[in-house]
C-alpha atoms as a PDB file:
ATOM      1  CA  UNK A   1       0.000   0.000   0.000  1.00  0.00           C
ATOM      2  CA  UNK A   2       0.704   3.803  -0.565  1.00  0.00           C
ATOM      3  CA  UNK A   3       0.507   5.053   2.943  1.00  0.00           C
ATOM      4  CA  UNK A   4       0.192   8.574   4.092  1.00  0.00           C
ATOM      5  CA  UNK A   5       2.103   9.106   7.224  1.00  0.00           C
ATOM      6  CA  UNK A   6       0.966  12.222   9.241  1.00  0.00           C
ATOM      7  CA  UNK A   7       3.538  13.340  12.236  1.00  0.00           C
ATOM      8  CA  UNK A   8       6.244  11.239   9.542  1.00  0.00           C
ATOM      9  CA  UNK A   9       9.565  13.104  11.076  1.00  0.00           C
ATOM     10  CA  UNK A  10       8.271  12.928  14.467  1.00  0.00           C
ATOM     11  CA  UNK A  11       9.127  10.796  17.954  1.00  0.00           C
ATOM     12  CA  UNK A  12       6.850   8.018  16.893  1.00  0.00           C
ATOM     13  CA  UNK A  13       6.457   8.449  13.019  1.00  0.00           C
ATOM     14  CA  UNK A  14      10.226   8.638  12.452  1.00  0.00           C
ATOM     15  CA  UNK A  15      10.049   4.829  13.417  1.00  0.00           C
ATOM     16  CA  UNK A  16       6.744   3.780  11.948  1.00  0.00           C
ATOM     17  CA  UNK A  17       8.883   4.877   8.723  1.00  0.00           C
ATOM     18  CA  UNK A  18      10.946   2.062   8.676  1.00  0.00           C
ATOM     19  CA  UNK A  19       8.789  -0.180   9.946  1.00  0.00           C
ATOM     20  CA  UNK A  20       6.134   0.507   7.036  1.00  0.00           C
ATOM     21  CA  UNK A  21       8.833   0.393   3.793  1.00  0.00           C
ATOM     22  CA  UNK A  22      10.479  -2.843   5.550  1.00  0.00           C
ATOM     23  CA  UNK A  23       7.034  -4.527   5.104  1.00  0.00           C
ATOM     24  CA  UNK A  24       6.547  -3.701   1.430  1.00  0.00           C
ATOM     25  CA  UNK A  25       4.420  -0.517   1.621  1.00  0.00           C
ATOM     26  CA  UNK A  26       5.590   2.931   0.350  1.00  0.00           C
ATOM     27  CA  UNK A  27       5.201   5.789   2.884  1.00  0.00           C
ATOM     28  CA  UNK A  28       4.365   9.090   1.574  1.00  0.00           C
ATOM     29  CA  UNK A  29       5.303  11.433   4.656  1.00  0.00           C
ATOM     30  CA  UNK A  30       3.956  15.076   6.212  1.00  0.00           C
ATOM     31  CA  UNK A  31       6.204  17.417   6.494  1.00  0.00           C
ATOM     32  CA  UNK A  32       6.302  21.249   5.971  1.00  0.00           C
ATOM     33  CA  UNK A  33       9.741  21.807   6.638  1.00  0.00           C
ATOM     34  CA  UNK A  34      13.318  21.556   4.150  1.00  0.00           C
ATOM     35  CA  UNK A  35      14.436  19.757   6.998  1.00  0.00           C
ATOM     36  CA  UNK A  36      12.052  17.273   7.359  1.00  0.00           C
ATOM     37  CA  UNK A  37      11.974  16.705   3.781  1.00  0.00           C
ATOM     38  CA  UNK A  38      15.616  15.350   3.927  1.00  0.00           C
ATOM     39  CA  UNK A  39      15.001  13.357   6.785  1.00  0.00           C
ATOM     40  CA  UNK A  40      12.444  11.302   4.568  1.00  0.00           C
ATOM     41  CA  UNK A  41      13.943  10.991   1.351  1.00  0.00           C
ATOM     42  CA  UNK A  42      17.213   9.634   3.602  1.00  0.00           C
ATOM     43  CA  UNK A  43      14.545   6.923   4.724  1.00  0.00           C
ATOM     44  CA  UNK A  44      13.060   5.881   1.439  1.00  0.00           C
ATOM     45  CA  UNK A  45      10.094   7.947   2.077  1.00  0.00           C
ATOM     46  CA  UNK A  46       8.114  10.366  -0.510  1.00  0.00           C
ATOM     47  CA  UNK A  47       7.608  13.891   0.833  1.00  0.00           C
ATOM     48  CA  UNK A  48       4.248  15.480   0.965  1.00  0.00           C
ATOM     49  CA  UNK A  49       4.517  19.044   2.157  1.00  0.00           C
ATOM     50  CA  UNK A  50       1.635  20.620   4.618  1.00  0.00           C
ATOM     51  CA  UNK A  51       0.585  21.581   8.656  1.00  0.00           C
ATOM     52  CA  UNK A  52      -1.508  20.511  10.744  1.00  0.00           C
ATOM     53  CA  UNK A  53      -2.237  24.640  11.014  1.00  0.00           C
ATOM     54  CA  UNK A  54      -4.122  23.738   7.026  1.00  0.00           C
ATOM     55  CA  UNK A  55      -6.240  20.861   7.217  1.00  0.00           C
ATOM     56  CA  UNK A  56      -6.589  21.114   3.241  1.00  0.00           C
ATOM     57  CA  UNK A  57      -2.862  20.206   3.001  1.00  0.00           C
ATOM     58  CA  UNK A  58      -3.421  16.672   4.791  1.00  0.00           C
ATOM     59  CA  UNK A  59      -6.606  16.352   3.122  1.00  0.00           C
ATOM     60  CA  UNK A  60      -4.777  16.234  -0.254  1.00  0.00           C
ATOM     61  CA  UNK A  61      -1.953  14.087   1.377  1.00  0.00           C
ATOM     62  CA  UNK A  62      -4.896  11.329   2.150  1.00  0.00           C
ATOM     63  CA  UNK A  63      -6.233  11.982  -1.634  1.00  0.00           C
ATOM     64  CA  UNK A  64      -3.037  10.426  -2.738  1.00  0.00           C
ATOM     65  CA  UNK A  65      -2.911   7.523  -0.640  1.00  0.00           C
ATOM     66  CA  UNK A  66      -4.397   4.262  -0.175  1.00  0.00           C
ATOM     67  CA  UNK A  67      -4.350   4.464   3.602  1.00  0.00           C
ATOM     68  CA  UNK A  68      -3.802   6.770   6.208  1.00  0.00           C
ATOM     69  CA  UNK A  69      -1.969   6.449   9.360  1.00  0.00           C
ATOM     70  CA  UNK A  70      -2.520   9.638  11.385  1.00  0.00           C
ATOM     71  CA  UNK A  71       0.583  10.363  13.632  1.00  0.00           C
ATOM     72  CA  UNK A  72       0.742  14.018  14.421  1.00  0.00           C
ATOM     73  CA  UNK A  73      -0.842  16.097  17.099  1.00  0.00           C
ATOM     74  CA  UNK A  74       0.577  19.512  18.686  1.00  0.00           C
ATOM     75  CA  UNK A  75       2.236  18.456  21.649  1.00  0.00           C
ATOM     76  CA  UNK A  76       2.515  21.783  23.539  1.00  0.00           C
ATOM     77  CA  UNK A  77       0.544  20.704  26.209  1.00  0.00           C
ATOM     78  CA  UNK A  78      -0.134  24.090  27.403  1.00  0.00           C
ATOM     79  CA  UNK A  79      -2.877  24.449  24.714  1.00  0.00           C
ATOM     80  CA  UNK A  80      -3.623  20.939  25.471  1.00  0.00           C
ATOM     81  CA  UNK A  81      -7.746  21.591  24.648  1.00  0.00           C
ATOM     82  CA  UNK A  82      -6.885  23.610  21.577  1.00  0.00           C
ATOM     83  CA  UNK A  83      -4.534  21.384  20.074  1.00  0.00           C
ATOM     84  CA  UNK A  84      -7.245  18.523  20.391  1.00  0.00           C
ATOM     85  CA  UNK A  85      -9.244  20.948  18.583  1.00  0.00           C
ATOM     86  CA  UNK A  86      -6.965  21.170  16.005  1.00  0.00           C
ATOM     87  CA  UNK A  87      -6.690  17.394  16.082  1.00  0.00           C
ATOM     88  CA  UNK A  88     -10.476  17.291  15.125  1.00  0.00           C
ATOM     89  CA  UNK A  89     -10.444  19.483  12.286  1.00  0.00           C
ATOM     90  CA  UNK A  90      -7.372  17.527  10.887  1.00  0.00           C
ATOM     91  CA  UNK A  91      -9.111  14.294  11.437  1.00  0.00           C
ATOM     92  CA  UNK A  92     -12.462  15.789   9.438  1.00  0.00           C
ATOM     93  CA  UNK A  93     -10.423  17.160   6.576  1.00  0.00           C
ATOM     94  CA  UNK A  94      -8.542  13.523   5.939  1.00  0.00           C
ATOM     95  CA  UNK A  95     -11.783  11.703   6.262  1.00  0.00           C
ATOM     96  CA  UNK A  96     -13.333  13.576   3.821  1.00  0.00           C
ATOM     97  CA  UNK A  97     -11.043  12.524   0.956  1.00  0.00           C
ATOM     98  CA  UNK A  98     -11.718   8.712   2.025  1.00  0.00           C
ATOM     99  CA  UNK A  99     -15.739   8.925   2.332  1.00  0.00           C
ATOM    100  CA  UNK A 100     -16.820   6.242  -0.098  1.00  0.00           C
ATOM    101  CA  UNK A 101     -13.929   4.230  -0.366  1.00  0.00           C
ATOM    102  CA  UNK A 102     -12.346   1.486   1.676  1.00  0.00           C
ATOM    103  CA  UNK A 103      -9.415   3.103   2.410  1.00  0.00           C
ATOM    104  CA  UNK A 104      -8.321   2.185   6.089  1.00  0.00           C
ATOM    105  CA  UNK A 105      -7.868   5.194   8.553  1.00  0.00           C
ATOM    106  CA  UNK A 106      -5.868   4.458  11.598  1.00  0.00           C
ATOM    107  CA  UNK A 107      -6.240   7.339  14.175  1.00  0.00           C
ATOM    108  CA  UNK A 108      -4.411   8.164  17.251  1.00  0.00           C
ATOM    109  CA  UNK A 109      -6.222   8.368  20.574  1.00  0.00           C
ATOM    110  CA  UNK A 110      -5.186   7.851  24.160  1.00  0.00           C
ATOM    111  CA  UNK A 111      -5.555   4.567  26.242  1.00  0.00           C
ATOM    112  CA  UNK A 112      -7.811   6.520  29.092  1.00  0.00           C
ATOM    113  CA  UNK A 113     -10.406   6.277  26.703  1.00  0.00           C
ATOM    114  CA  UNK A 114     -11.316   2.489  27.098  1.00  0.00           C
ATOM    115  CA  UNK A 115     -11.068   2.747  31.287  1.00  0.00           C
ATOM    116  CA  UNK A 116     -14.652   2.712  32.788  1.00  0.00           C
ATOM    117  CA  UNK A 117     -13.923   4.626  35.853  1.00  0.00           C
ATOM    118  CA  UNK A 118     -11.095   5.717  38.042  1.00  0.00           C
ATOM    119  CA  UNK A 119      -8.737   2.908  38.542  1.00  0.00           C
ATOM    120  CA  UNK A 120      -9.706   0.582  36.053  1.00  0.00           C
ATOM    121  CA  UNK A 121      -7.544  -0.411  33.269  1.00  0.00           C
ATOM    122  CA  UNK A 122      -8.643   1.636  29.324  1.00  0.00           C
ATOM    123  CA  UNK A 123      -9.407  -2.183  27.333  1.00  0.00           C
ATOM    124  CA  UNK A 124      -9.530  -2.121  23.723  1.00  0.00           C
ATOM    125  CA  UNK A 125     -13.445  -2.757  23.776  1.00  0.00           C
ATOM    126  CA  UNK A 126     -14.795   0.202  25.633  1.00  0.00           C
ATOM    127  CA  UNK A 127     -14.870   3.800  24.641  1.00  0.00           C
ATOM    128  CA  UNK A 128     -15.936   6.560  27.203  1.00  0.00           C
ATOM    129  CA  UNK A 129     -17.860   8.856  25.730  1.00  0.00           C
ATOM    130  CA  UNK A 130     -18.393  10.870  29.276  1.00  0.00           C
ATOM    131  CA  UNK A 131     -14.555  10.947  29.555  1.00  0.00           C
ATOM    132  CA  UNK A 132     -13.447  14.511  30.679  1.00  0.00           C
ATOM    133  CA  UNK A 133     -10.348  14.079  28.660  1.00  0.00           C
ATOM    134  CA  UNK A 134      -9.843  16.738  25.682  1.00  0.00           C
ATOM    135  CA  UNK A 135      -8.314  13.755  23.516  1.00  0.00           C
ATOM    136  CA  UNK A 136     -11.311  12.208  23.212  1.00  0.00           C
ATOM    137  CA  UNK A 137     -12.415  14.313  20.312  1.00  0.00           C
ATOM    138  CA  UNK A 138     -10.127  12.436  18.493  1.00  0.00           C
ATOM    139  CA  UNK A 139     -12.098   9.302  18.671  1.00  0.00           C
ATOM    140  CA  UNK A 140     -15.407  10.780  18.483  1.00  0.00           C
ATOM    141  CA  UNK A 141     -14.531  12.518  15.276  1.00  0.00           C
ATOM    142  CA  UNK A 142     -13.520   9.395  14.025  1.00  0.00           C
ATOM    143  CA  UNK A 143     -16.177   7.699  15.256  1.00  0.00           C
ATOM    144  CA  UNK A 144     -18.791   9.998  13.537  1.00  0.00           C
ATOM    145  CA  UNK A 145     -16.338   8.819   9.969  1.00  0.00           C
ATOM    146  CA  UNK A 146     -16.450   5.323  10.935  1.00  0.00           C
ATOM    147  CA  UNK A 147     -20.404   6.167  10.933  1.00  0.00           C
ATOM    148  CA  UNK A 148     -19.977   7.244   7.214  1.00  0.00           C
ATOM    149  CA  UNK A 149     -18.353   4.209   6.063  1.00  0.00           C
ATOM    150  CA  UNK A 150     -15.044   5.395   6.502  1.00  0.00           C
ATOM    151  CA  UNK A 151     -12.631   2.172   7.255  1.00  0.00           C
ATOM    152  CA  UNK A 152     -11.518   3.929  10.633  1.00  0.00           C
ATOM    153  CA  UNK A 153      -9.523   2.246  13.524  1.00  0.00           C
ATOM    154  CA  UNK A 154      -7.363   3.633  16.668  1.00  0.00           C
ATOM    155  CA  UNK A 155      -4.399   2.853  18.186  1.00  0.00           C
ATOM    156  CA  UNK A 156      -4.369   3.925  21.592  1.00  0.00           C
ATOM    157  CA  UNK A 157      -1.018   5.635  23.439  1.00  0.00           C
ATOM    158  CA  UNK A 158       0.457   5.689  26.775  1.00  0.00           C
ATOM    159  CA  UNK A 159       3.974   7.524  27.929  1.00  0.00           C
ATOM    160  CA  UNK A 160       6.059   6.188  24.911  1.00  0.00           C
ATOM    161  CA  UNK A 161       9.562   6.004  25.590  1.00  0.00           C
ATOM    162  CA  UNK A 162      13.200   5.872  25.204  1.00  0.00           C
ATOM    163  CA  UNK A 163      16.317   7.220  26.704  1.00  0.00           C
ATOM    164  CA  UNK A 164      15.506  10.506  24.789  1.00  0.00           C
ATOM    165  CA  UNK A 165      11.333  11.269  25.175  1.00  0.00           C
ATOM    166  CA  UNK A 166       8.756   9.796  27.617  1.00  0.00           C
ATOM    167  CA  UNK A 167       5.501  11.406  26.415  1.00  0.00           C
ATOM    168  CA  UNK A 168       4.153  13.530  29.790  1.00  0.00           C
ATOM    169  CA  UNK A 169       6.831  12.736  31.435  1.00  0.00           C
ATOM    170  CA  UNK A 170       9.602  14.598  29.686  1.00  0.00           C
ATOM    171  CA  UNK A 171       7.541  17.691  30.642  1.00  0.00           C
ATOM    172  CA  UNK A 172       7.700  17.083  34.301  1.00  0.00           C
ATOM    173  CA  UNK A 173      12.019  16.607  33.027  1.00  0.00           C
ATOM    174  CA  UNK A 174      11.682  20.037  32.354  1.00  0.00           C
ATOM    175  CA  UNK A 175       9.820  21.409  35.345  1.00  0.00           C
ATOM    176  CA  UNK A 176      11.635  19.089  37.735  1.00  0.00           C
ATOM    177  CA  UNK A 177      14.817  20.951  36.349  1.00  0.00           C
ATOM    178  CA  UNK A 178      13.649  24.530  36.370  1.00  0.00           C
ATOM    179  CA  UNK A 179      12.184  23.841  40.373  1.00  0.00           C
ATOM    180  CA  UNK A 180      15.572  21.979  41.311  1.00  0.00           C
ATOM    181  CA  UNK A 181      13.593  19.040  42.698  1.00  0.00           C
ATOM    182  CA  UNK A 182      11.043  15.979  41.273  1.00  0.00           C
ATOM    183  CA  UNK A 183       7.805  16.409  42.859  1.00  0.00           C
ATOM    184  CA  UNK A 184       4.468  13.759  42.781  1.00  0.00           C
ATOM    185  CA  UNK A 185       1.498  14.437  43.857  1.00  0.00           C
ATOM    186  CA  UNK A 186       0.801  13.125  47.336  1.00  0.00           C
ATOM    187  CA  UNK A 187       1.369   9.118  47.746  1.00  0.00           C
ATOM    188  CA  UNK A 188       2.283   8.945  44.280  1.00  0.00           C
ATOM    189  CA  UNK A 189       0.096   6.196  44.095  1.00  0.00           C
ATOM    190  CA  UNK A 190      -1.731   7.005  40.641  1.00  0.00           C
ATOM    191  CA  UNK A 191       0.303   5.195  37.213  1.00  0.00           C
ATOM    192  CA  UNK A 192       0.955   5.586  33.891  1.00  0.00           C
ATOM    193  CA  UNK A 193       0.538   2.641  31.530  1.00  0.00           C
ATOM    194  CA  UNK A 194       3.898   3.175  28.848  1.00  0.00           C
ATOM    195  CA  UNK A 195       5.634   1.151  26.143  1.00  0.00           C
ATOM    196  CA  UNK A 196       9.196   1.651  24.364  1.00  0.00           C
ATOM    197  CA  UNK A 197       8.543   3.653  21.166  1.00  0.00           C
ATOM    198  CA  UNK A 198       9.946   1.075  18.837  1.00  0.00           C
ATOM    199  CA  UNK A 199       6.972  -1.590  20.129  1.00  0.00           C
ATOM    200  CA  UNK A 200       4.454   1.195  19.262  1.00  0.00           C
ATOM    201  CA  UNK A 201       6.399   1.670  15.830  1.00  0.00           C
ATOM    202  CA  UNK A 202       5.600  -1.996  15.259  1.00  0.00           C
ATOM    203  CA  UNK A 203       1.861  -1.910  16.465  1.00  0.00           C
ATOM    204  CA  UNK A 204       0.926   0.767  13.757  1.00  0.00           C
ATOM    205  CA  UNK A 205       2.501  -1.504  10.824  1.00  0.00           C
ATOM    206  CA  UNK A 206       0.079  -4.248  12.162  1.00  0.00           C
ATOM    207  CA  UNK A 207      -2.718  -2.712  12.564  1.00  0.00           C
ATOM    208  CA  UNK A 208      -2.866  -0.467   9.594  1.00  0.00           C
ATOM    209  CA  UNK A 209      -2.139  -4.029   7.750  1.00  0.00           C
ATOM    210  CA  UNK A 210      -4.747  -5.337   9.588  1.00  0.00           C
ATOM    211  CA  UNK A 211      -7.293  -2.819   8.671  1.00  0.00           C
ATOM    212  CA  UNK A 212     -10.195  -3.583  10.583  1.00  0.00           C
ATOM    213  CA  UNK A 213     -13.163  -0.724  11.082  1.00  0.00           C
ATOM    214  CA  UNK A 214     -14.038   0.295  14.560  1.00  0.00           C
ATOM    215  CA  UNK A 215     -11.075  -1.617  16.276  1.00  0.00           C
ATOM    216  CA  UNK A 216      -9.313   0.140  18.806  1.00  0.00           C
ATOM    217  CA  UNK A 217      -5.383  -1.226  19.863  1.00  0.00           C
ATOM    218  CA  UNK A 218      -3.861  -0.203  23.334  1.00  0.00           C
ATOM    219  CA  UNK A 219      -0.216   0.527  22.534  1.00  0.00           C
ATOM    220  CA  UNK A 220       0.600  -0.996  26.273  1.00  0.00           C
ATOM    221  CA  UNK A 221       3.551  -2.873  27.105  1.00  0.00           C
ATOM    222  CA  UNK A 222       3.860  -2.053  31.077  1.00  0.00           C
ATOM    223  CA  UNK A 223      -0.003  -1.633  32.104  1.00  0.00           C
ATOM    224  CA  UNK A 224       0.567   1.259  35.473  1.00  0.00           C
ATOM    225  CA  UNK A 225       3.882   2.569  36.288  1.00  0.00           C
ATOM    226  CA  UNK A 226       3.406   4.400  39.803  1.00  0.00           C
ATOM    227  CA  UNK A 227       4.163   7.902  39.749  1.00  0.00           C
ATOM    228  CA  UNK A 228       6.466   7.849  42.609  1.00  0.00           C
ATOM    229  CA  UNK A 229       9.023   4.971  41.067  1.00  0.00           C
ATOM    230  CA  UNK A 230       9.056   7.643  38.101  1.00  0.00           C
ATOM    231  CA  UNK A 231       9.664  10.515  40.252  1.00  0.00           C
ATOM    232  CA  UNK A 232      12.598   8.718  42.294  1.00  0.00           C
ATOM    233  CA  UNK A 233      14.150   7.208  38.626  1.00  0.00           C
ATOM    234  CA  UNK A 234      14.163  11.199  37.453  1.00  0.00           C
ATOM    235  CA  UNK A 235      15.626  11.777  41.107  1.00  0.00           C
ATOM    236  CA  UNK A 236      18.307   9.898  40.305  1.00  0.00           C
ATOM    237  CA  UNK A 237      19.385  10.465  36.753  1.00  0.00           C
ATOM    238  CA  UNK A 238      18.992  14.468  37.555  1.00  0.00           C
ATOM    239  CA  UNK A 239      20.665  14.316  40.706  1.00  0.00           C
ATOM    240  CA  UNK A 240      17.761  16.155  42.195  1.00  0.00           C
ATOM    241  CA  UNK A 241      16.052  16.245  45.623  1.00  0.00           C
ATOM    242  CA  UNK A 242      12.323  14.092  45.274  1.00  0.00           C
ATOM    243  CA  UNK A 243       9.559  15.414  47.676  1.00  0.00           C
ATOM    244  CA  UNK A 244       5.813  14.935  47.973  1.00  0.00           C
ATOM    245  CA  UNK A 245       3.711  17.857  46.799  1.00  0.00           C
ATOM    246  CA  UNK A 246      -0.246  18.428  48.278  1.00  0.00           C
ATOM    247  CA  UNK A 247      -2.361  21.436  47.949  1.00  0.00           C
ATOM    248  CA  UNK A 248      -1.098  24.777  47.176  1.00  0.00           C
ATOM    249  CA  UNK A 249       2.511  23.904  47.041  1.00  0.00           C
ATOM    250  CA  UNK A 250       1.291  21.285  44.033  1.00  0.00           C
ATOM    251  CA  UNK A 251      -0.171  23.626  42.509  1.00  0.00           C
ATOM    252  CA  UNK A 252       2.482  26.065  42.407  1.00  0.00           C
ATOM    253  CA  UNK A 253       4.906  23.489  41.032  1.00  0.00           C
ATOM    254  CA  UNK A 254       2.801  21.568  38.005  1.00  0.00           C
ATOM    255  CA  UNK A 255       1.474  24.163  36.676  1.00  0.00           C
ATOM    256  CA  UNK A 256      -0.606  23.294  33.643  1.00  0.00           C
ATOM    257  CA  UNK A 257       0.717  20.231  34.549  1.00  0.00           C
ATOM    258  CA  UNK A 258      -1.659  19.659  37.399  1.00  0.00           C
ATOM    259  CA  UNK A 259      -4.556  18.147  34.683  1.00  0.00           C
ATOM    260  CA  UNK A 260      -2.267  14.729  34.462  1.00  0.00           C
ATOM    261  CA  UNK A 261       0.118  14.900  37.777  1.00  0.00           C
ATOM    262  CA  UNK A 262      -2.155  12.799  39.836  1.00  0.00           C
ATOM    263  CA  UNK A 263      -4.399  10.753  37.332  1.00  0.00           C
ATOM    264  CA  UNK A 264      -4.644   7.739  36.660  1.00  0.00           C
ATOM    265  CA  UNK A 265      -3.577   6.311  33.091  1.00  0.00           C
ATOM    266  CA  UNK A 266      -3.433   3.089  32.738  1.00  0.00           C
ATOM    267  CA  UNK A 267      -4.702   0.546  30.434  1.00  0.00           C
ATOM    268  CA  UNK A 268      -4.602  -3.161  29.061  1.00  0.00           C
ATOM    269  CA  UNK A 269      -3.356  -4.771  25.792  1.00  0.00           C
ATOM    270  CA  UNK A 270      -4.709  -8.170  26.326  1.00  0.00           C
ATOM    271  CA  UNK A 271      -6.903  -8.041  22.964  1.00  0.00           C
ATOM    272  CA  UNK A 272      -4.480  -6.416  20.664  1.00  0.00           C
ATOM    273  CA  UNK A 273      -1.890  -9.271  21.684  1.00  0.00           C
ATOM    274  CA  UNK A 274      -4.353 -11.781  21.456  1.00  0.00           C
ATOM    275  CA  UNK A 275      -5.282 -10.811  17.718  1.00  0.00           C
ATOM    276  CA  UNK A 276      -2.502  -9.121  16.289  1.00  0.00           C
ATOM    277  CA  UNK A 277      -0.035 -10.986  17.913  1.00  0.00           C
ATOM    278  CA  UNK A 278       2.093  -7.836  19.268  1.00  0.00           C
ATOM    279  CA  UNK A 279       4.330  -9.083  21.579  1.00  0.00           C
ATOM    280  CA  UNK A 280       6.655  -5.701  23.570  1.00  0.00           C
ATOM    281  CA  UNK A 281      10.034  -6.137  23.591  1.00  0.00           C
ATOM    282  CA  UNK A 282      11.451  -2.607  24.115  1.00  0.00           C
ATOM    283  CA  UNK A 283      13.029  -1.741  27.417  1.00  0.00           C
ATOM    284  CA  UNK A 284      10.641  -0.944  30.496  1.00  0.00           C
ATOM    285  CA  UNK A 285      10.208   2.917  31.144  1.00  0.00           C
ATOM    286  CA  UNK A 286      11.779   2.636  34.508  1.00  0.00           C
ATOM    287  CA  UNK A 287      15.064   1.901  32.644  1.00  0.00           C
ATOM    288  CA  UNK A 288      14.464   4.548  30.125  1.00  0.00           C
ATOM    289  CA  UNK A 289      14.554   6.941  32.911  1.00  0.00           C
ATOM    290  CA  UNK A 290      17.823   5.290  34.644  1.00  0.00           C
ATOM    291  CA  UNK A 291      19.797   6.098  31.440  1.00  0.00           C
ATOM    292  CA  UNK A 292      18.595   9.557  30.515  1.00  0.00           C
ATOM    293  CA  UNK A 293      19.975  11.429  27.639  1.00  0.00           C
ATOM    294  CA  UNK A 294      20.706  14.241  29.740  1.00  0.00           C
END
């Protein structure tokens, strides 16, 4: 297949490159910078140029493909709610191109959106639509496609990780290094399912190959990592102080941060092992953090 590749040059879709062209398929990949251009033609990749700022652009990127893997979403988490705004009109303008064909549509979500209340593990078999999280959009836009006809499916993220990005957690890197200390949020006790980015790589080759409409694949290798073993790894591969946070003082130091610091995200992969036979075998996040590019 002719795949489009939004988010192509990023964290993730920098290794779903490979991954794609190593199992036959050409990848036709997003990017709007010279840059980025280079970076694909180096991989074997064919350049489309656009933003995620013009949704026309990645419409006419899906126009030329005969699948879609959508990869890329605004990660400045400061405009978290806008960017998943964004995300929607992005979504709306690829779908278009692919109404009345059955051209498969693999969109990115979140793995909070299969858990059925606080503390339970997201499956692959349950969607929330009362879910407070802004991501959900993503899924209910393509849920109103999938309602169309359009051959949509999800793969769900955690933290993906290596020794150089952990997905929320290199934000709280960054704060944890302006505030000369790594705080959690009061016992610490709430996780954060994660997987090593070159498993994810893997799972959107399978299931973009697998094609089927309305599935939904949690991208989970470790199910809940507890925010206090994270804290204490960044502890010691900063060299910085750890402390408990509560109240005021928590607020003060997350910031915008304080939407994720003590929530729950965890989630299951039991049925996208089971039927696409994805088996993790990236290094656990707790290591990641141990050997920090720093």
């Amino acid at each position: 297949m002719k795949i489009f590749l939004t988010g192509a040059t990023g964290f993730i879709g920098s290794q779903i490159v490979p991954q794609l062209i190593q199992g036959g398929h050409q990848v036709l990949g997003l990017t709007r910078s010279d840059a980025g251009a280079k970076q694909l033609v180096a991989a074997g990749a064919e350049v489309h140029r656009g933003d995620l700022e013009e949704p026309t652009t990645l419409r006419s990127g899906a126009e030329k493909a005969d699948a879609v893997i959508h990869c890329a979403f605004d990660h400045d988490f400061s405009r978290f709610v806008e960017n998943c705004q964004k995300d929607k009109r992005n979504i709306e303008a690829m779908g278009e191109a692919l109404v009345g064909s059955k051209r498969p549509f693999l969109i990115t979500s979140a793995v909070g959106m299969g858990s059925r209340g606080p503390g339970q593990l997201g499956t692959e078999d349950f969607f929330d639509e009362a879910h407070q999280h802004p991501r959900k959009v993503s899924e209910e836009t393509g849920n109103a496609l999938l309602a169309r006809g359009v051959a949509v499916s999800f793969v769900r993220l955690p933290q993906v990780h290596d020794t150089r990005k952990q997905g929320l957690i290199s934000p709280l890197i960054e704060l944890a290094r302006s505030k000369g200390r790594v705080a959690y949020l009061g016992e610490g006790k709430n996780r954060f399912a994660a997987a090593h980015v070159s498993d994810v790589a893997r799972l959107y080759k399978l299931a973009i190959e697998r094609a089927e409409p309305g599935a939904r694949w949690n991208a989970v290798a470790e199910e809940g990592v507890a925010m206090k073993d994270i804290a204490e790894a960044l502890g010691r591969s900063l060299e910085l102080p750890v402390v408990s946070v509560a109240g005021d003082e928590a607020n003060d130091y997350f910031g915008w941060m304080m939407m994720f610091a003590g929530t729950d995200m965890i989630g299951s992969s039991a049925i996208t092992r089971e039927k696409l036979g994805w088996k993790p075998v990236g290094t656990d996040l707790i290591n990641d953090l141990d050997h920090l590019e720093v």
